[in-house]
Protein backbone atom coordinates (compact mmCIF):
# COMPACT_ATOMS: atom_id res chain seq x y z
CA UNK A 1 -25.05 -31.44 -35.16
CA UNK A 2 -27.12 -29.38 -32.71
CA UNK A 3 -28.35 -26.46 -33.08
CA UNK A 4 -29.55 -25.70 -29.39
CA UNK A 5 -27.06 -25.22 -26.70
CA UNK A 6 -28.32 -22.64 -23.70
CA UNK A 7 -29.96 -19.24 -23.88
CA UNK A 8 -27.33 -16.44 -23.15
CA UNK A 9 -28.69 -13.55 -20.46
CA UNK A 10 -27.37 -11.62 -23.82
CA UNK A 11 -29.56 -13.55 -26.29
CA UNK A 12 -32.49 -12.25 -24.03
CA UNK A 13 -31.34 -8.78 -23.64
CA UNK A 14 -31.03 -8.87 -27.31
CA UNK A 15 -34.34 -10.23 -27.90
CA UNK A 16 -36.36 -7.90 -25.77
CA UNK A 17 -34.56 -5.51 -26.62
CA UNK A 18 -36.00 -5.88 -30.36
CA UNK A 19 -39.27 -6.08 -29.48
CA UNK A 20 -41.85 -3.30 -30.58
CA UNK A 21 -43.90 -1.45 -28.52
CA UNK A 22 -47.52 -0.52 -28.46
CA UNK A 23 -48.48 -3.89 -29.36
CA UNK A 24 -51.88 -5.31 -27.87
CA UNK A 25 -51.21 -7.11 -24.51
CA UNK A 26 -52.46 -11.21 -24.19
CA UNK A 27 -54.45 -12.37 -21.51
CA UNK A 28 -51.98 -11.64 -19.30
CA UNK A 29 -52.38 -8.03 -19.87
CA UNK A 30 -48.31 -7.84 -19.58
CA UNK A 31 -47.09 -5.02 -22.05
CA UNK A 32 -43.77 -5.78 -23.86
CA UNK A 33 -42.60 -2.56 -22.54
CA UNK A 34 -41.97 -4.43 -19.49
CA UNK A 35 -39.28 -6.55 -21.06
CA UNK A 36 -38.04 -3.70 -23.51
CA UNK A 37 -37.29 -1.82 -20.80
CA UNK A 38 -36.52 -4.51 -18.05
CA UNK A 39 -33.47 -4.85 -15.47
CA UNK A 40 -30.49 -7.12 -15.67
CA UNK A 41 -31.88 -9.22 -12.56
CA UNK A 42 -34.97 -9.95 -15.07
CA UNK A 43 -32.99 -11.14 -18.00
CA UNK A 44 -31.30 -13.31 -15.89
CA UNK A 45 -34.59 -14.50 -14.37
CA UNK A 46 -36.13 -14.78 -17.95
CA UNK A 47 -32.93 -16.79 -19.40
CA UNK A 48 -33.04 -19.17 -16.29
CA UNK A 49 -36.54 -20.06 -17.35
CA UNK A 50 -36.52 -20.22 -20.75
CA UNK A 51 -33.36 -22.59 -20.34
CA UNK A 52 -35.15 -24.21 -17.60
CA UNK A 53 -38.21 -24.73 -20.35
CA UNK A 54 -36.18 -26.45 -23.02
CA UNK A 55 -33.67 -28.56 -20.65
CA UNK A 56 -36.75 -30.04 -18.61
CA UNK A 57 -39.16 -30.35 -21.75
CA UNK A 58 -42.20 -28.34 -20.43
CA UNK A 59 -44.21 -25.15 -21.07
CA UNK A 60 -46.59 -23.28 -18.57
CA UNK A 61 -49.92 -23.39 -19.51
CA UNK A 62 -49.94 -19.22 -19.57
CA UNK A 63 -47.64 -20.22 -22.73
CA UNK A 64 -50.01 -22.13 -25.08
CA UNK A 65 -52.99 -19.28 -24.60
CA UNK A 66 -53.92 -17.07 -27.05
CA UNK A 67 -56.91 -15.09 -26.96
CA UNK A 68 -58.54 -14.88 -30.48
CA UNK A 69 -59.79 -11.69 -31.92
CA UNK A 70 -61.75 -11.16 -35.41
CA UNK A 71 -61.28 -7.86 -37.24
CA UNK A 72 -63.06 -6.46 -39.48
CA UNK A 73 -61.56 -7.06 -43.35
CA UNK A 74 -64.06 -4.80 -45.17
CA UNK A 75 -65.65 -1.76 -43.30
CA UNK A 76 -68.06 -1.21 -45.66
CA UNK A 77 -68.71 -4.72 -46.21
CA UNK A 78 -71.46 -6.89 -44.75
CA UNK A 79 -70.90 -7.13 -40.96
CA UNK A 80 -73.12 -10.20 -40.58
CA UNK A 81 -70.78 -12.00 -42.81
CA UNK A 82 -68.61 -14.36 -41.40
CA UNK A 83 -66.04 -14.20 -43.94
CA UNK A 84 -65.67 -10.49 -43.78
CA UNK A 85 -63.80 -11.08 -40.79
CA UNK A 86 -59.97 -12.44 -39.96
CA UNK A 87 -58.70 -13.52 -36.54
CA UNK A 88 -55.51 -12.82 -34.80
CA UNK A 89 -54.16 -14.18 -31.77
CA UNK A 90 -53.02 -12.01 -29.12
CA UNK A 91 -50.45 -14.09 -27.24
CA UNK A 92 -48.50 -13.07 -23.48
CA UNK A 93 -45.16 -11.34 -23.88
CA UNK A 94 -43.08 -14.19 -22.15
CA UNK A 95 -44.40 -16.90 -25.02
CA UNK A 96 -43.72 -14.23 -27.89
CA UNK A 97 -39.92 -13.83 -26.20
CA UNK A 98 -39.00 -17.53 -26.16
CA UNK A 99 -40.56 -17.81 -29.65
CA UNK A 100 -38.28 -15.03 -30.87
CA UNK A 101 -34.98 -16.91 -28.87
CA UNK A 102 -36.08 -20.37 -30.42
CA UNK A 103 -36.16 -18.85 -33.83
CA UNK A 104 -32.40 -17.96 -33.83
CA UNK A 105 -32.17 -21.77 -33.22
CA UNK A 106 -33.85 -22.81 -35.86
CA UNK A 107 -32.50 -20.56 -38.51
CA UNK A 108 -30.83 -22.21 -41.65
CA UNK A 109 -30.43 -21.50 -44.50
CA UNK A 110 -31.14 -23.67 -47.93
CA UNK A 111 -32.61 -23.07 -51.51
CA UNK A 112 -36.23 -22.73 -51.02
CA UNK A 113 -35.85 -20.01 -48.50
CA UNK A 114 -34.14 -17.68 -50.90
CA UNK A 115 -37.13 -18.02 -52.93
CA UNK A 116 -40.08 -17.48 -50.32
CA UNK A 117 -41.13 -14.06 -50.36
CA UNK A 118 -44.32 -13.97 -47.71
CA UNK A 119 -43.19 -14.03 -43.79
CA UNK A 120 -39.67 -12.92 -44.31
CA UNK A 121 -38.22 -9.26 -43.55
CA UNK A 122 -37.44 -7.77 -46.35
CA UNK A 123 -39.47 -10.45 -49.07
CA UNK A 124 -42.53 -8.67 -49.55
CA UNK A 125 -45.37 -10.61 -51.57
CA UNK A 126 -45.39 -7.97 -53.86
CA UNK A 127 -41.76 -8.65 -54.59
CA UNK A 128 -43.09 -11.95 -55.93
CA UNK A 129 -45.47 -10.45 -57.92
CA UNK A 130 -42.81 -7.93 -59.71
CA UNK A 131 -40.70 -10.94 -60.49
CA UNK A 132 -43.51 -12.93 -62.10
CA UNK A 133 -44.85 -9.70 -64.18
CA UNK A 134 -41.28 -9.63 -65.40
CA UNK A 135 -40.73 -13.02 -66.45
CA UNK A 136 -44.05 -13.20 -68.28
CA UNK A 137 -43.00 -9.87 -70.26
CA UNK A 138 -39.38 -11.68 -70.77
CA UNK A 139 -40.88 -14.56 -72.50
CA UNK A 140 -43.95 -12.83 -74.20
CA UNK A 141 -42.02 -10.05 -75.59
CA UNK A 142 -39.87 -12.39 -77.42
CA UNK A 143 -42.72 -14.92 -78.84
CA UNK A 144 -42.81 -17.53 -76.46
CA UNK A 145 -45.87 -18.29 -74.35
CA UNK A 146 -46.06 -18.36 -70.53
CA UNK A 147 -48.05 -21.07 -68.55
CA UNK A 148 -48.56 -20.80 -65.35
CA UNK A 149 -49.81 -22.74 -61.83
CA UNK A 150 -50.84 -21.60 -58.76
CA UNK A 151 -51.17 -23.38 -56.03
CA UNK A 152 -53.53 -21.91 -52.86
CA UNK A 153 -51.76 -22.69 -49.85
CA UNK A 154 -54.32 -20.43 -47.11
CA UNK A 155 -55.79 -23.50 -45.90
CA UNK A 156 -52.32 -26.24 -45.62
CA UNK A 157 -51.36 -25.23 -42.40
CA UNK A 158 -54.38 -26.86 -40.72
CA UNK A 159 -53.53 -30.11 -42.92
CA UNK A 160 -49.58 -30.62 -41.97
CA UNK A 161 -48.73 -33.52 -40.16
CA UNK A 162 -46.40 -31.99 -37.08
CA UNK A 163 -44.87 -35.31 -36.47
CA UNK A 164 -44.09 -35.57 -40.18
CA UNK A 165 -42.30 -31.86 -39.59
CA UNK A 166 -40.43 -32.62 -35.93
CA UNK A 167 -38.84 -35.59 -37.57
CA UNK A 168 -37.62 -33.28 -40.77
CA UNK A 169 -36.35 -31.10 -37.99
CA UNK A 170 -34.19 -33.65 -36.04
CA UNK A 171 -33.01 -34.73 -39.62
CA UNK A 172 -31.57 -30.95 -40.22
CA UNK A 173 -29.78 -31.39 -36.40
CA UNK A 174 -31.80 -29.60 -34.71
CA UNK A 175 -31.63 -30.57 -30.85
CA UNK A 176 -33.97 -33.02 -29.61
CA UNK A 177 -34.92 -30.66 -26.37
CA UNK A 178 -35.91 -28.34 -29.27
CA UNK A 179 -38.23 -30.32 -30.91
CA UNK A 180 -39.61 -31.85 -28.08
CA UNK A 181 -40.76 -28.35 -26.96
CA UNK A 182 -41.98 -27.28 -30.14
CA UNK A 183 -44.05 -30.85 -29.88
């Protein structure tokens, strides 16, 4: 089974149409008002590319740039100190686009996902955080005792093994020009 066939012109409409405006601008200083607001001719342009991108296997270089940022987490807080900062990545417009079109490829639905609550509209960590106050009165209030593990995840991401996760993909039938992209 394969999840990828070609981008629609409407699957790009769609998806720029979505976007939000007055977000910060990349290094390409391209606002996403351009595509919000764009023509038919450039959704067709756009959808010829992307599908050009994904049948031939290759990604400009304009799409793997991201210009890093830190911000301030604390104000108040020491300025000198390095961890009262965060970064975020301001990537182009055209990337963020054929990010959001890939995603509707790569949508599926199982078990854990129902219970992931961070990085999914409408799952708010605080959500999660209701639902475990809850359980722990459940249990407490009738005489049992709670035990609990938590696991810190911030720093996994730089530890997966992406070849590890593009095989899991192809398993779940997602299209091999897909993957290879992503790779």
């Amino acid at each position: 089974m394969s999840f990828y066939k070609t981008f629609e012109i409407s699957d790009v409409v769609t998806a720029c149409r979505n976007q939000k405006c007055n977000k910060a601008t990349g290094h390409d200083d391209m606002a996403m008002e351009a595509l919000i607001h764009g023509t038919y001719r450039l959704f067709v342009h756009l959808t010829v590319l992307f599908n050009l991108c994904i049948n031939v296997g290759y990604l400009p270089n304009g799409f793997m740039q991201s210009l890093i940022i830190p911000l301030v987490k604390n104000k108040s807080g020491d300025l000198s100190d390095l961890n009262n900062y965060r970064e975020i990545a301001l990537s182009p417009v055209l990337p963020k686009l054929f990010e959001k079109l890939l995603e509707k490829f790569l949508r599926y639905d199982s078990v854990a996902d129902s219970h992931q609550f961070g990085f999914k509209t409408g799952h708010l960590t605080s959500l999660c955080t209701n639902v475990l106050k809850q359980s722990i009165d459940y249990y407490t209030s009738r005489g049992s005792y709670v035990f609990a593990c938590f696991v810190n995840f911030q720093k996994a991401f730089d530890k997966v093994n992406y070849w590890k996760l593009f095989l899991k993909l192809m398993d779940d039938g997602v299209d091999e020009k897909v993957v290879r992209i992503l790779a």
